[in-house]
C-alpha atoms as a PDB file:
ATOM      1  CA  UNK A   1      51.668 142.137  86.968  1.00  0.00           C
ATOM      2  CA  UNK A   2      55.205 140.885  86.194  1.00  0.00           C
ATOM      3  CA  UNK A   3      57.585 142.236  83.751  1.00  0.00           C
ATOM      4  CA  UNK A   4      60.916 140.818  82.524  1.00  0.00           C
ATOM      5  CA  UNK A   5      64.166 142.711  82.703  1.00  0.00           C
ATOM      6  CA  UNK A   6      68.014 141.728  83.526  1.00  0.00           C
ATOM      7  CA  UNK A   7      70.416 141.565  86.074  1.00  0.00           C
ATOM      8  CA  UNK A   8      74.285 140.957  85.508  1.00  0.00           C
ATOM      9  CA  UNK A   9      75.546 138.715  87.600  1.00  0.00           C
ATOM     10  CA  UNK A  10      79.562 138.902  88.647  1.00  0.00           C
ATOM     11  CA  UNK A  11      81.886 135.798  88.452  1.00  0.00           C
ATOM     12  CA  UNK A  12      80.800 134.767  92.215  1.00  0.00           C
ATOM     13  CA  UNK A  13      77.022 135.021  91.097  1.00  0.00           C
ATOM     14  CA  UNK A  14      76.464 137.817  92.747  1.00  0.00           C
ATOM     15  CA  UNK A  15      74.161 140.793  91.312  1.00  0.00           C
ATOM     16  CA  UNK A  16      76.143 143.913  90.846  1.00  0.00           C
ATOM     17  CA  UNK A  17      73.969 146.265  91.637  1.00  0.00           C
ATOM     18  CA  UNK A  18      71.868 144.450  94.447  1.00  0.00           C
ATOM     19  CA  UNK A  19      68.966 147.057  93.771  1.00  0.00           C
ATOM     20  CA  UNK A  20      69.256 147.852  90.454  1.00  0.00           C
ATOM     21  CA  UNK A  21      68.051 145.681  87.169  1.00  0.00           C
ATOM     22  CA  UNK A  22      67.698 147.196  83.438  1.00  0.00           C
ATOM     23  CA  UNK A  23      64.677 146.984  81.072  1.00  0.00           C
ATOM     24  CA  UNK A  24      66.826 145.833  78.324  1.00  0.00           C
ATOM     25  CA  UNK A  25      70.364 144.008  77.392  1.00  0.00           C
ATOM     26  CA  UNK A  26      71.787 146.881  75.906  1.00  0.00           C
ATOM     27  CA  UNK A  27      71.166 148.999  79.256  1.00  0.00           C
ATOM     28  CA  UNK A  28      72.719 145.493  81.150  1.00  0.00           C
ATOM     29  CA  UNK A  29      75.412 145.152  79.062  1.00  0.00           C
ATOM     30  CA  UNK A  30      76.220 148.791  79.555  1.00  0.00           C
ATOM     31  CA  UNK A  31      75.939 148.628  83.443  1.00  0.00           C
ATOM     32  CA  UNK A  32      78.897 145.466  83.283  1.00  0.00           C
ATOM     33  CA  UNK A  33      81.057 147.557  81.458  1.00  0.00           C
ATOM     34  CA  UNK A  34      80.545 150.322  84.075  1.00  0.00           C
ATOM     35  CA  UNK A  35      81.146 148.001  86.814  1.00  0.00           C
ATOM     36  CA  UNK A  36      84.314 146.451  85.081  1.00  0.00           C
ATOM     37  CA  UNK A  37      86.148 150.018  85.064  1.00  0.00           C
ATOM     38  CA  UNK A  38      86.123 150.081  88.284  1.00  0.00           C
ATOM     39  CA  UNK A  39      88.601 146.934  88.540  1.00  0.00           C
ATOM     40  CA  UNK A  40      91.065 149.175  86.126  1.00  0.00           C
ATOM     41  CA  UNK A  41      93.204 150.440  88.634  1.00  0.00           C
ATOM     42  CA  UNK A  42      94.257 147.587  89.795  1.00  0.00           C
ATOM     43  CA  UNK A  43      94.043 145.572  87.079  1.00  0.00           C
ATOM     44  CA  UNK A  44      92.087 142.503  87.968  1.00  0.00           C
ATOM     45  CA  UNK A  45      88.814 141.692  90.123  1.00  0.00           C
ATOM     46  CA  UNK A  46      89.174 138.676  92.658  1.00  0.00           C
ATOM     47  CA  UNK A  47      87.204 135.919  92.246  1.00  0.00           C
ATOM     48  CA  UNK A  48      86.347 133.361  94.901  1.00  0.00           C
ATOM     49  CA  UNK A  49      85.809 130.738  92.052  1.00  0.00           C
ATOM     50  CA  UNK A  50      88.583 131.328  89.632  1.00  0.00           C
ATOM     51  CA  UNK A  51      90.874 133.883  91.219  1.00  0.00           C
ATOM     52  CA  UNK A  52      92.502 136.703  89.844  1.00  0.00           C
ATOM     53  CA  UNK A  53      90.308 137.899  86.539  1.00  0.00           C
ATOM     54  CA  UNK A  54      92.261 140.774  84.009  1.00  0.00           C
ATOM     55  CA  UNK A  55      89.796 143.362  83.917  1.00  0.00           C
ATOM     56  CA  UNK A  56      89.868 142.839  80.153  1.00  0.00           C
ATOM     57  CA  UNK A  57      88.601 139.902  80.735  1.00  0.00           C
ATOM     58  CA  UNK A  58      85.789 140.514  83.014  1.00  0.00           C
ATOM     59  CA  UNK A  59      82.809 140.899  81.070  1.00  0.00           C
ATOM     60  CA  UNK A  60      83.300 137.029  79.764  1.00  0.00           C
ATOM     61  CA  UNK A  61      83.284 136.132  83.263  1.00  0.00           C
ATOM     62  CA  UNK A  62      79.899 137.696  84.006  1.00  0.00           C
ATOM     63  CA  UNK A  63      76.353 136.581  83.258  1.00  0.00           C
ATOM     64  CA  UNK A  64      73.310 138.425  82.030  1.00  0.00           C
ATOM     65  CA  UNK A  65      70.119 136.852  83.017  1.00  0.00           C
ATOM     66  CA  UNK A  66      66.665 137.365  82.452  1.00  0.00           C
ATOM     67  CA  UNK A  67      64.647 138.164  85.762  1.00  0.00           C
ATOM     68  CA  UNK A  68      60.762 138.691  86.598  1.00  0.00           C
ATOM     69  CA  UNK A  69      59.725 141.729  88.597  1.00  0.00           C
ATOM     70  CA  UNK A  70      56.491 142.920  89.703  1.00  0.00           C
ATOM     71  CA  UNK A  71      55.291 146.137  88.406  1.00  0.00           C
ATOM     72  CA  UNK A  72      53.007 147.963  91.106  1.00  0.00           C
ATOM     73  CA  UNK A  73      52.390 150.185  88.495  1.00  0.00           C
END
C-alpha cells in the first residue's frame, strides 16, 4: 500500500534530506526552514542554477512536492 507525503526539494532539485520525507506540509515546510539556517552563517547557499541565493531568500527558491511511498506496514 502507498501513502502520500512530501519532500522539499533545494534550488538544484535535490531532496534535502535524501532519507527523510514528512507526512504533512506543515512538518515539510518546517524541515526547509531548518535546512535554510544552516546557510545563516554565511549568508547565502550556492546554487548551480542561479548562483548565490540570500538565505532570506531561500525558502522561495525551494519546492515542496507531493511523493508516493510504500507503507510495509
Amino acid at each position: 500500500m502507498s501513502k502520500k507525503q512530501f519532500d522539499v526539494l533545494s534550488p538544484d532539485g535535490f531532496s534535502i534530506h535524501f532519507s527523510d520525507t514528512y507526512d504533512t506540509i506543515e512538518q515539510a515546510q518546517d524541515a526547509l526552514q531548518e535546512w535554510a539556517k544552516r546557510y545563516e552563517f554565511q549568508g547565502y547557499y550556492s546554487s548551480v542554477n542561479y548562483g548565490r541565493i540570500h538565505v532570506m531568500d531561500l525558502p522561495d527558491y525551494c519546492n515542496i512536492i507531493e511523493v508516493e511511498t510504500v507503507d510495509n506496514e
